[in-house]
Protein backbone atom coordinates (compact mmCIF):
# COMPACT_ATOMS: atom_id res chain seq x y z
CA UNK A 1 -62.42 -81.70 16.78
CA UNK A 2 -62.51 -85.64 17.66
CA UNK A 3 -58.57 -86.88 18.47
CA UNK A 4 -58.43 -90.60 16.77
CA UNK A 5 -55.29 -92.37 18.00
CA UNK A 6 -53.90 -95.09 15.01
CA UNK A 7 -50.65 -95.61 17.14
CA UNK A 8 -49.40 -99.26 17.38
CA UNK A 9 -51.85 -100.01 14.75
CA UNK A 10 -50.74 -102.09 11.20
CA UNK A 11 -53.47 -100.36 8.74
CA UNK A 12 -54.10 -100.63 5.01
CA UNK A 13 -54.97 -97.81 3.23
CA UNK A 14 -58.67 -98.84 3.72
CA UNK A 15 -58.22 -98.68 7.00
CA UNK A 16 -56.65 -95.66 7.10
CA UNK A 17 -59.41 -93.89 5.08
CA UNK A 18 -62.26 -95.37 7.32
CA UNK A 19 -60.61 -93.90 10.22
CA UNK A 20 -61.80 -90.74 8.98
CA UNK A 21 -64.31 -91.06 6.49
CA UNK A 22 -65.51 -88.11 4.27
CA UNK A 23 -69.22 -87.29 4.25
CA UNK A 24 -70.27 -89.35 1.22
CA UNK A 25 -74.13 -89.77 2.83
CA UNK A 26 -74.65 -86.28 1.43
CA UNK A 27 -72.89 -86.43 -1.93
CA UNK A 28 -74.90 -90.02 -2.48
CA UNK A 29 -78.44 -88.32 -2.24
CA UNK A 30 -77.10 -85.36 -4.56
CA UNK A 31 -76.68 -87.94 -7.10
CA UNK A 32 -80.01 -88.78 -7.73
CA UNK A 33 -81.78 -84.98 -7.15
CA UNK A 34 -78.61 -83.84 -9.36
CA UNK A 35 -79.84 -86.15 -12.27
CA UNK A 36 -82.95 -85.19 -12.14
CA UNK A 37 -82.35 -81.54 -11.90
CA UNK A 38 -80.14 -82.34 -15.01
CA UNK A 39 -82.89 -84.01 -17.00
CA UNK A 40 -85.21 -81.69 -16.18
CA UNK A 41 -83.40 -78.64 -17.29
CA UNK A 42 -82.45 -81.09 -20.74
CA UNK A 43 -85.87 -81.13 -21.32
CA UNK A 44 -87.59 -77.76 -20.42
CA UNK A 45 -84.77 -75.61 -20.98
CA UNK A 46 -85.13 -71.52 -19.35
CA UNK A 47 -89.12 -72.25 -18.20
CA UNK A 48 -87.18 -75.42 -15.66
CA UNK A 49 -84.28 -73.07 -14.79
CA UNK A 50 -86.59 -69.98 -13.85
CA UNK A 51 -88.58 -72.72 -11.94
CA UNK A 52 -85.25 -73.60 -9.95
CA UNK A 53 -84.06 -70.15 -9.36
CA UNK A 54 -87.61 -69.26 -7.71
CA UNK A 55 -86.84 -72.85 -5.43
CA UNK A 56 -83.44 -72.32 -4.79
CA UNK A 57 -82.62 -68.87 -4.92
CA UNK A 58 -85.26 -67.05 -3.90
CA UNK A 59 -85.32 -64.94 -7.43
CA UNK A 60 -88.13 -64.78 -10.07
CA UNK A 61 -88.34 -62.71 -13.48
CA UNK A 62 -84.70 -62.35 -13.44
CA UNK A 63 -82.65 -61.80 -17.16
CA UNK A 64 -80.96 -65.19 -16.99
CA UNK A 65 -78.82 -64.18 -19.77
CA UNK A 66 -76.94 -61.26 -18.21
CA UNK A 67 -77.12 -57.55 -19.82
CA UNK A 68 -74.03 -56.21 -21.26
CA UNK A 69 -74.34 -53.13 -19.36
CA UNK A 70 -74.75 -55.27 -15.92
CA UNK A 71 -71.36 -56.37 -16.85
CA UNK A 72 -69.83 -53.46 -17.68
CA UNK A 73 -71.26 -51.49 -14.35
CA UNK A 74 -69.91 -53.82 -12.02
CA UNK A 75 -66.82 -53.05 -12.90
CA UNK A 76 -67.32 -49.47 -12.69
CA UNK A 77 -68.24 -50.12 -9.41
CA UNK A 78 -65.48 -52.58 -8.62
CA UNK A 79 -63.47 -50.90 -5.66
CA UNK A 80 -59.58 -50.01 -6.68
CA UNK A 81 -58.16 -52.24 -3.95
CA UNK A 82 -60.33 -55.13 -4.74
CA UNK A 83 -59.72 -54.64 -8.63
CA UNK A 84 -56.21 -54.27 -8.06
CA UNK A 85 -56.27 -57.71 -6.14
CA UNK A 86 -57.73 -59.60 -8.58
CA UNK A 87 -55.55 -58.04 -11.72
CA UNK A 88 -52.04 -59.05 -9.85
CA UNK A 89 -54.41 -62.63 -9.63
CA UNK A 90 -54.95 -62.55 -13.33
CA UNK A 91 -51.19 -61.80 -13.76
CA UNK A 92 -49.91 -64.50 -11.35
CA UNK A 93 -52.55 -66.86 -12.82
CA UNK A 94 -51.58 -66.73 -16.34
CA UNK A 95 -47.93 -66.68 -15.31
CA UNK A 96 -48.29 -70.61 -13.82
CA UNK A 97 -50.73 -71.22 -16.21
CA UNK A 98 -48.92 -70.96 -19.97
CA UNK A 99 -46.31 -73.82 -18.45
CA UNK A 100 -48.77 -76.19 -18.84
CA UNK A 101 -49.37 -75.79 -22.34
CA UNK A 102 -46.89 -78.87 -23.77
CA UNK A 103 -44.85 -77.46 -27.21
CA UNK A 104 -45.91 -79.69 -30.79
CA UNK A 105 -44.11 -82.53 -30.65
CA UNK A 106 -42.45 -84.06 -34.27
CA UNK A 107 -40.98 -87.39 -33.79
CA UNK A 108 -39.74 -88.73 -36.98
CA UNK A 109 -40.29 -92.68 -37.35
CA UNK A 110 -38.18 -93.07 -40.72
CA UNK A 111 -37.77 -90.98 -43.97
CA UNK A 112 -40.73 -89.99 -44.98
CA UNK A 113 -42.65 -91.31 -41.56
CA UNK A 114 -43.55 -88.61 -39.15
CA UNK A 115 -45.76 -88.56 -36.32
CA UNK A 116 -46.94 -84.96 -34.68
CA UNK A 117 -48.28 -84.41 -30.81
CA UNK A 118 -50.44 -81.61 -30.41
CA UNK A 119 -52.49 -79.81 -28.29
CA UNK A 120 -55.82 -79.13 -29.55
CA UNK A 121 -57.72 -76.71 -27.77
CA UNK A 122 -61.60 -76.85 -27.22
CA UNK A 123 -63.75 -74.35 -29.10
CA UNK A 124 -66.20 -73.75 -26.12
CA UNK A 125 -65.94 -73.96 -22.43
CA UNK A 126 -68.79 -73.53 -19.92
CA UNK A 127 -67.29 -71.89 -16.31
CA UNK A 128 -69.39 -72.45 -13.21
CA UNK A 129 -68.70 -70.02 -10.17
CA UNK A 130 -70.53 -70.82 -7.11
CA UNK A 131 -72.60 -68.52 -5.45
CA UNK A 132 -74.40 -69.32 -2.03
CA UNK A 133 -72.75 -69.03 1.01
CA UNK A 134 -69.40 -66.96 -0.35
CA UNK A 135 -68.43 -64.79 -3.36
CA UNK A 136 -65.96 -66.19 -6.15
CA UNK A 137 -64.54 -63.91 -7.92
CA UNK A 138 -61.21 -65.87 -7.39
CA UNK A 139 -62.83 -68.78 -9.34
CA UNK A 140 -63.85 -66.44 -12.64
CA UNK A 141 -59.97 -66.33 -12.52
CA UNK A 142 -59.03 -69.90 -11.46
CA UNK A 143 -61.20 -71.10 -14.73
CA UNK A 144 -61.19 -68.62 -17.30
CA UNK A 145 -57.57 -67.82 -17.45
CA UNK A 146 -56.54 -71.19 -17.86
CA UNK A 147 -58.93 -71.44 -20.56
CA UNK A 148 -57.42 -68.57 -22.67
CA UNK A 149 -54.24 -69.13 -22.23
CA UNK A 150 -55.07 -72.74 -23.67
CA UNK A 151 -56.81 -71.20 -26.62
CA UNK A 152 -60.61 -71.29 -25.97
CA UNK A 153 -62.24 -69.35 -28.33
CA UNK A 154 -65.61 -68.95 -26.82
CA UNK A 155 -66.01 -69.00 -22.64
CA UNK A 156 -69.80 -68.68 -21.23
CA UNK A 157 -70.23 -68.08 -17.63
CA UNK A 158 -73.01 -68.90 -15.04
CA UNK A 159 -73.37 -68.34 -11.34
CA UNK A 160 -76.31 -68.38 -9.51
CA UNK A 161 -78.95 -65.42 -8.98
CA UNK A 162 -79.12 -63.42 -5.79
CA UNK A 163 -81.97 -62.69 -3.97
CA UNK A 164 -80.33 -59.54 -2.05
CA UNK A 165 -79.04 -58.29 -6.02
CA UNK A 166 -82.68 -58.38 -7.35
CA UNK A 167 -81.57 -61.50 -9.15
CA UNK A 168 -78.78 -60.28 -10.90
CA UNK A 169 -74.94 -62.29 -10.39
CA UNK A 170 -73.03 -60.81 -7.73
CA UNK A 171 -71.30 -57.77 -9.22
CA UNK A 172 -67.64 -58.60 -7.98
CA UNK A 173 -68.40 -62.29 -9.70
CA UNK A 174 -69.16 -59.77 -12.79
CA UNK A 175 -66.62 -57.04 -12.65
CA UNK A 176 -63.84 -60.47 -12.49
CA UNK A 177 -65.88 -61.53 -15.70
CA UNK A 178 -65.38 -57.94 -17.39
CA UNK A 179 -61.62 -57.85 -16.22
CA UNK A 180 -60.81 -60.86 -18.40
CA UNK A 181 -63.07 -60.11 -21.17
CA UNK A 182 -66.12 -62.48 -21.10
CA UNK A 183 -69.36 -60.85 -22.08
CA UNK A 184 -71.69 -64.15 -21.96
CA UNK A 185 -72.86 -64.60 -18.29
CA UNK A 186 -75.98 -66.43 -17.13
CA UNK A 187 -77.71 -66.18 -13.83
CA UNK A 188 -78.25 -69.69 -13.21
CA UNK A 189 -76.82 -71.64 -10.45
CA UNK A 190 -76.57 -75.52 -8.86
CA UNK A 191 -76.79 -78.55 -11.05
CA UNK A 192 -79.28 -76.78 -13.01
CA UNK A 193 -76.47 -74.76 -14.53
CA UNK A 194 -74.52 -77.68 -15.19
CA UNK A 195 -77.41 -78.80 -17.50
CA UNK A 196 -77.78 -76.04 -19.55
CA UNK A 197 -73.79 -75.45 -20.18
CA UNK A 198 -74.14 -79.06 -21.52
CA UNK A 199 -76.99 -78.76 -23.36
CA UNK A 200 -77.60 -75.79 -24.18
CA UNK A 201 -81.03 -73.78 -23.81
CA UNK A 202 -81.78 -72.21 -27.67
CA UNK A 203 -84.47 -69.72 -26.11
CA UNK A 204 -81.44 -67.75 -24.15
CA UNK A 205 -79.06 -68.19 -26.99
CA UNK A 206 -77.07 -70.59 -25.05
CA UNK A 207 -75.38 -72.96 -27.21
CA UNK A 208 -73.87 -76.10 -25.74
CA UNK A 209 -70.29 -76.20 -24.63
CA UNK A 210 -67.20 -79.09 -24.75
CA UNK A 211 -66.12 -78.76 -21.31
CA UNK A 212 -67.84 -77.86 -18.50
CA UNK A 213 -65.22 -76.74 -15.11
CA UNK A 214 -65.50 -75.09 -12.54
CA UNK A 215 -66.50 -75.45 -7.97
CA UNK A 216 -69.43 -76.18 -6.60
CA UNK A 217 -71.37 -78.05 -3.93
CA UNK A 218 -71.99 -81.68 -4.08
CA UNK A 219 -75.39 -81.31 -6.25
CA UNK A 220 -72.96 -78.89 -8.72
CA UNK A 221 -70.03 -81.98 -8.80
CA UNK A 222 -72.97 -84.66 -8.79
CA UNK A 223 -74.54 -82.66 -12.24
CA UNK A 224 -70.79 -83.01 -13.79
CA UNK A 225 -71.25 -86.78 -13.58
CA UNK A 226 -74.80 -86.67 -14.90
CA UNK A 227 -72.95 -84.80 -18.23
CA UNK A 228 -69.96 -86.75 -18.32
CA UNK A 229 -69.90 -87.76 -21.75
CA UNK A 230 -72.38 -85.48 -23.05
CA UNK A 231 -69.27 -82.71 -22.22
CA UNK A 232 -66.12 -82.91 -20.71
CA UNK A 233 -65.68 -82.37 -17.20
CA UNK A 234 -63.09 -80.78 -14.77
CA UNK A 235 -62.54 -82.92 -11.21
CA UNK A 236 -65.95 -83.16 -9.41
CA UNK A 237 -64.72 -80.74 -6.92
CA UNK A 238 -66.90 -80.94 -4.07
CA UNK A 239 -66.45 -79.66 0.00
CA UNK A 240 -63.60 -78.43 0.18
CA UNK A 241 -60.44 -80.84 1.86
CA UNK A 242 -57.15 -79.80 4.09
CA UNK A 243 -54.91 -82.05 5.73
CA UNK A 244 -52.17 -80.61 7.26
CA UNK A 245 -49.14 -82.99 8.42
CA UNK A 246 -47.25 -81.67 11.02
CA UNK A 247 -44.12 -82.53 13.13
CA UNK A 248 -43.12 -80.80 16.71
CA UNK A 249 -41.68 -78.01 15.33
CA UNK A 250 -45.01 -77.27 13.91
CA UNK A 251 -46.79 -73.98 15.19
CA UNK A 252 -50.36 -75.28 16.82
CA UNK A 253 -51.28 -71.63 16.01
CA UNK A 254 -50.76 -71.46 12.02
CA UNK A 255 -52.58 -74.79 12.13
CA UNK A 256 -55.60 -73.88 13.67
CA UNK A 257 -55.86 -70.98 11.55
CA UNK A 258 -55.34 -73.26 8.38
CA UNK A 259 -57.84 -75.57 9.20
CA UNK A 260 -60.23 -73.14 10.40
CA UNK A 261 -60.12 -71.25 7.15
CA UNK A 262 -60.79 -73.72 4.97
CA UNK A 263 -63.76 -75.28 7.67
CA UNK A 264 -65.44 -72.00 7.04
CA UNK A 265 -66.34 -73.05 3.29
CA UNK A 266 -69.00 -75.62 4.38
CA UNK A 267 -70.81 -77.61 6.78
CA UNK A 268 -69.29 -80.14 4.95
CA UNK A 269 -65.86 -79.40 4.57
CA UNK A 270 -62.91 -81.74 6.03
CA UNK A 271 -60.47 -80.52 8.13
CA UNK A 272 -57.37 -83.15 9.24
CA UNK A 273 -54.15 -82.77 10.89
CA UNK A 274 -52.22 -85.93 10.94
CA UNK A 275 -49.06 -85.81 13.05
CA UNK A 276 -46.63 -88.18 15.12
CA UNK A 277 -46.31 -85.13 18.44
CA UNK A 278 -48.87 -85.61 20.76
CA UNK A 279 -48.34 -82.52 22.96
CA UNK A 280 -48.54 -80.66 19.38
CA UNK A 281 -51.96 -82.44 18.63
CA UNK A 282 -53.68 -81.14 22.11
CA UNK A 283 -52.40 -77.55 21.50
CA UNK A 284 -54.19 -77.61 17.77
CA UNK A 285 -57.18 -79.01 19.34
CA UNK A 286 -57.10 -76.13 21.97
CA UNK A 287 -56.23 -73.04 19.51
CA UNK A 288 -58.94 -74.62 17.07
CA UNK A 289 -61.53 -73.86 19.62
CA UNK A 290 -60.49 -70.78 20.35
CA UNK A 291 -60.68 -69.58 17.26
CA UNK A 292 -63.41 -71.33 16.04
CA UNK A 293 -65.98 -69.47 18.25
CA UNK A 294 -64.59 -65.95 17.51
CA UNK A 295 -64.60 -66.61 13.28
CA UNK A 296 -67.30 -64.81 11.90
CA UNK A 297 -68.60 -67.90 10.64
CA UNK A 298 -68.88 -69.95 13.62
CA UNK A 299 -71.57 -71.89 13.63
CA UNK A 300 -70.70 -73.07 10.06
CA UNK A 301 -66.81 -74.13 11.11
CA UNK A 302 -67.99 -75.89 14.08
CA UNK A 303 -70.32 -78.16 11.75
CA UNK A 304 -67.55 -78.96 9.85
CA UNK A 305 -64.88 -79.47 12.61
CA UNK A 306 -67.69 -81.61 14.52
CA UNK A 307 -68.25 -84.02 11.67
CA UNK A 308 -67.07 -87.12 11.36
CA UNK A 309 -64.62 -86.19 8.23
CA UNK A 310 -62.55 -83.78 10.21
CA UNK A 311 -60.69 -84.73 12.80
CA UNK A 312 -57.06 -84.68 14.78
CA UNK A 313 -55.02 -88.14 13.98
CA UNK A 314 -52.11 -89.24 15.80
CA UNK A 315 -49.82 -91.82 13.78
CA UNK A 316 -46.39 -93.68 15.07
CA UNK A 317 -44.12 -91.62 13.04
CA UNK A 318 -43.08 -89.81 9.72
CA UNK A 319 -43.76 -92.74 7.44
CA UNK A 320 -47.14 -93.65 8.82
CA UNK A 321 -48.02 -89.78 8.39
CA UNK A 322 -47.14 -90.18 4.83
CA UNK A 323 -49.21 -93.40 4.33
CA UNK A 324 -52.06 -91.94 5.70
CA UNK A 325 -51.94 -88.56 3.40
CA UNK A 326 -51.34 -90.86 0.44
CA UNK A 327 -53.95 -93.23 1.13
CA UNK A 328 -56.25 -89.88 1.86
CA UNK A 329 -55.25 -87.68 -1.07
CA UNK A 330 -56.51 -84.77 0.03
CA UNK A 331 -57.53 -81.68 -2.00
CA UNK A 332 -55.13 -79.12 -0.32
CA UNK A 333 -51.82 -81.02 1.87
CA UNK A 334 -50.18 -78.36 4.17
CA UNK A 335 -46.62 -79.64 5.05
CA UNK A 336 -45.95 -78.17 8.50
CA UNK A 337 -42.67 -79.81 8.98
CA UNK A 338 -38.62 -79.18 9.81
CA UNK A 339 -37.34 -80.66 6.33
CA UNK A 340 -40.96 -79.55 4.35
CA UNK A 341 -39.19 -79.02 1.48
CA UNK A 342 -36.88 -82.29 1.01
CA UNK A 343 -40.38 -84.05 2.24
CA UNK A 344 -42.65 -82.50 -0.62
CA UNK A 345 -41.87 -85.99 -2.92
CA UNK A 346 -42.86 -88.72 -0.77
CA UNK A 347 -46.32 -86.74 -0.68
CA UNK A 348 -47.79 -88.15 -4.28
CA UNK A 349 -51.37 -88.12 -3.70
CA UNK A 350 -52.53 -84.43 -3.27
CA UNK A 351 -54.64 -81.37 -5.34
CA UNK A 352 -51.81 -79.31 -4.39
CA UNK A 353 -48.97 -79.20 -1.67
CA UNK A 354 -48.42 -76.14 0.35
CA UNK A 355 -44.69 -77.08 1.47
CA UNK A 356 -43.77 -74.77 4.76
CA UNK A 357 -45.80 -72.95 7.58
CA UNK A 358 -45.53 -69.70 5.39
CA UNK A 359 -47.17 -71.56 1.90
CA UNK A 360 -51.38 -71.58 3.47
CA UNK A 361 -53.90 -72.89 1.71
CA UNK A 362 -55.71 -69.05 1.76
CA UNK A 363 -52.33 -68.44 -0.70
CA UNK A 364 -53.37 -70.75 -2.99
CA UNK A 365 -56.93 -69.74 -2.78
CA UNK A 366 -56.10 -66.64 -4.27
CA UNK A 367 -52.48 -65.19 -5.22
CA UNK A 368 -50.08 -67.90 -5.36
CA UNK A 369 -50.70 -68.17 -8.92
CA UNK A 370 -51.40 -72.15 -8.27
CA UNK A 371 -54.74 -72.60 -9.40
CA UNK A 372 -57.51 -73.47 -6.62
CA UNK A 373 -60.25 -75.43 -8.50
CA UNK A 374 -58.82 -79.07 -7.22
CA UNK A 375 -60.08 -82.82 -7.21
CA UNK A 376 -61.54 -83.56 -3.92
CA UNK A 377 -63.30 -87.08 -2.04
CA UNK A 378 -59.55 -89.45 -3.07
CA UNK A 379 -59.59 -88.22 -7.00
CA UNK A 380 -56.28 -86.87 -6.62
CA UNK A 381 -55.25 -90.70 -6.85
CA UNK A 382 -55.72 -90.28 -10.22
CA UNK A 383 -57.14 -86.81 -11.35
CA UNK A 384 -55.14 -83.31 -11.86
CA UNK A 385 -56.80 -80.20 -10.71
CA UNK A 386 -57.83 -77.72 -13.40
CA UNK A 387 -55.63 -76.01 -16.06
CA UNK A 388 -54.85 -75.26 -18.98
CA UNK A 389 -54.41 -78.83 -19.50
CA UNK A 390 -58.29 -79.06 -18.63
CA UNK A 391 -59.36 -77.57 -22.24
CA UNK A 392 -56.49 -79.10 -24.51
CA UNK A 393 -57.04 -82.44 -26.42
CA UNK A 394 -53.72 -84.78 -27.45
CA UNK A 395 -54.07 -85.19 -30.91
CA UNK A 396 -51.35 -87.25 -33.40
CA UNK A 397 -50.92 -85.97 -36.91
CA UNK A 398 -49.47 -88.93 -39.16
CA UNK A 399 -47.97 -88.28 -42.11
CA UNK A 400 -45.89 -91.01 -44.75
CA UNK A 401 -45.02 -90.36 -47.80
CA UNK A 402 -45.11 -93.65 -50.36
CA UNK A 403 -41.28 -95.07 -49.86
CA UNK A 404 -42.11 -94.90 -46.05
CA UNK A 405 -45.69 -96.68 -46.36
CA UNK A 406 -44.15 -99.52 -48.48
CA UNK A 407 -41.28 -100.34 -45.68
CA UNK A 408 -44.36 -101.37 -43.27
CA UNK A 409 -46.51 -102.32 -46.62
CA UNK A 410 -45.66 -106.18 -45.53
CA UNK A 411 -46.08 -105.74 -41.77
CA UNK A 412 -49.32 -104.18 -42.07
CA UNK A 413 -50.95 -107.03 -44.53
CA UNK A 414 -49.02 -109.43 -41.60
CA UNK A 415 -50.67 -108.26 -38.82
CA UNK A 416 -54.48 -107.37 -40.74
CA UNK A 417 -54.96 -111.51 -42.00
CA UNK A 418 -53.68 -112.46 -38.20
CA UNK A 419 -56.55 -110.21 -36.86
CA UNK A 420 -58.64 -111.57 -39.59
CA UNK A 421 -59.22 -107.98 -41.28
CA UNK A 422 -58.32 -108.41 -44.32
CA UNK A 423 -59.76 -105.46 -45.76
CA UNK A 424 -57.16 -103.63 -43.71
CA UNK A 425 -54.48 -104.98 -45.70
CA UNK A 426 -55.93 -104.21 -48.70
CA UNK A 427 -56.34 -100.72 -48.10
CA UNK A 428 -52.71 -100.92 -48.12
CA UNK A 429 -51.98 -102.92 -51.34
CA UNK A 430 -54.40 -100.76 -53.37
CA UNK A 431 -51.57 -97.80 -53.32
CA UNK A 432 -49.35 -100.41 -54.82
CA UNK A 433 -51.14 -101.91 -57.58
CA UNK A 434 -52.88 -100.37 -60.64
């Protein structure tokens, strides 16, 4: 990993974020191919998808809509420890996950005028779990549960084909899908995917969905812009993100092995540790090479820790550490610091924050209960990671009865023949006069 030193230096947060800039050349030419892929798959439906699964994935005359009894085997198969694993998941998911679900709200205006908040949720939800490089059955989890416990009646799955499975999903990806009770799967994968969940493909009896959510690469979060507006979408969660910000009581060990694991995801993925301890920053960079070249996926991590968006930064102090994460807002912050947990709130720009050397990211990833599908390249600035929240819509319920519609009766004419609406007004005076 590169050591960039922004001591003594007065920086923005533009120039903080150029220091280490994430790889946007490849999520820029996803765009386009993503559209297209999109479009295509709008247009052509399951003969366009078959066509991409042959380019892609290596798989032809595959069932793209997934046999019930493919479902039901894998989990047959499903070894005890792994199914185990991902039931105490399912329990620690839905635990964290029914909090954010707000309560109706009733806020009474006057007699007679009330005004209801609630939480609508969607009827139909499309869940993308990446295939590829890794298996997800952590993601089934991270997107479905949330989904029920919000109140999604109908949940359709796709992930892609695999060559070594004779085209079928991967059957931990499908014993995860038969734990939590969804029986419509589709082997399709990549942006393609994304296109069909939004559009629907009638010949597989796929019908179109209201939200789309779920991981993916940067042509899967590229497709989720493409839709946007044709469905709802989750954070474009692309390469995965850790930043770790660390004092001199940090351990250079636990780092390494944070920002390893998470480098292991993708060529592309961004590994950071910002910290104010110099001496701490050369020990990272040593243990980071060390185990680097013994991870089983090697030459992968050392892509990603060789990039330009990971890299070792060395600020003045605490404060200029915090800047910088802010200005960053990274998908996962690790806190590796003395007072972590009085710390935590100046970090406000962050998927999540792992607070303490014994809260990993690999915790979140899978049994913290947290969920792990997170906003990545800056959108934490401004965008939540998934849950339940995800599949809800705010919707006001007014209701007045006449006594509380005539106390505004004269207020409402008012403000309609200042906005030159008059019509509006008279929508009102028409439930006073005969």
């Amino acid at each position: 990993m590169r050591t960039i030193d922004l001591r003594g230096r007065e920086l923005s947060p533009a120039g903080m974020l150029a220091a280490v800039p994430r790889a946007t050349q490849a999520r820029a030419e996803a765009l386009d191919t993503a559209a297209r892929i999109v479009e295509d798959v709008r247009d052509r439906g399951e003969d366009a998808l078959r066509e991409q699964a042959e380019r892609f994935d290596a798989v032809t005359n595959h069932a793209v809509r997934v046999p019930a009894e493919h479902i039901t085997a894998a989990l047959a198969e499903l070894a005890p420890e792994v199914r185990g694993a991902l039931e105490e998941a399912i329990r620690r998911v839905r635990l964290a996950s029914a909090a954010q679900v707000p309560a109706t709200q009733v806020t009474r205006i006057g007699d007679g005028a009330v005004i209801t908040q609630r939480w609508q949720p969607v009827h139909r939800v499309g869940v993308y779990i990446p295939g590829g490089k890794a298996v997800y059955p952590s993601s089934v989890i991270m997107n479905v549960v949330p989904a029920q416990i919000a109140g999604v009646e109908q949940i359709a799955l796709a992930s892609p084909p695999q060559s070594d499975q004779g085209g079928r999903i991967h059957p931990t990806i499908l014993a995860a899908a038969a734990l939590l009770g969804v029986t419509e799967v589709y082997a399709m994968g990549g942006a393609g995917a994304i296109g069909a969940l939004a559009y629907g493909v009638p010949s597989l009896d796929l019908d179109p969905v209201d939200v789309v959510s779920g991981p993916g690469n940067n042509y899967v979060a590229s497709a989720k812009r493409a839709v946007a507006g044709v469905v709802g979408t989750d954070s474009e969660a692309g390469a995965t993100e850790i930043l770790v910000v660390a004092d001199s009581h940090a351990d250079p060990r636990l780092i390494a092995a944070d920002l390893v694991s998470q480098a292991e995801h993708d060529e592309q993925a961004s590994a950071v540790l910002v910290t104010d301890a110099a001496e701490l920053a050369e020990q990272v960079a040593v243990e980071v090479e060390r185990m680097a070249a013994r991870t089983r996926h090697s030459e992968r991590v050392a892509a990603a820790l060789s990039g330009p968006q990971s890299a070792i930064v060395l600020v003045d102090d605490r404060a200029m550490a915090t800047a910088f994460s802010n200005a960053y807002a990274p998908e996962h912050l690790e806190l590796h610091l003395v007072d972590a947990e009085d710390a935590a709130a100046d970090f406000t720009s962050a998927g999540a924050v792992f607070v303490g050397d014994q809260t990993p990211v690999s915790l979140g990833d899978y049994m913290a209960g947290s969920n792990h599908v997170l906003p990545t390249g800056g959108q934490a600035r401004y965008a939540p990671g998934l849950g339940s929240y995800t599949f809800l819509r705010p919707q006001q319920v007014i209701s007045y009865d006449r006594a509380a519609l005539a106390a505004v009766r004269a207020g409402v004419v008012a403000l309609a023949d200042t906005e030159v609406l008059p019509a509006h007004g008279e929508a009102i005076e028409a439930r006073f006069t005969a």
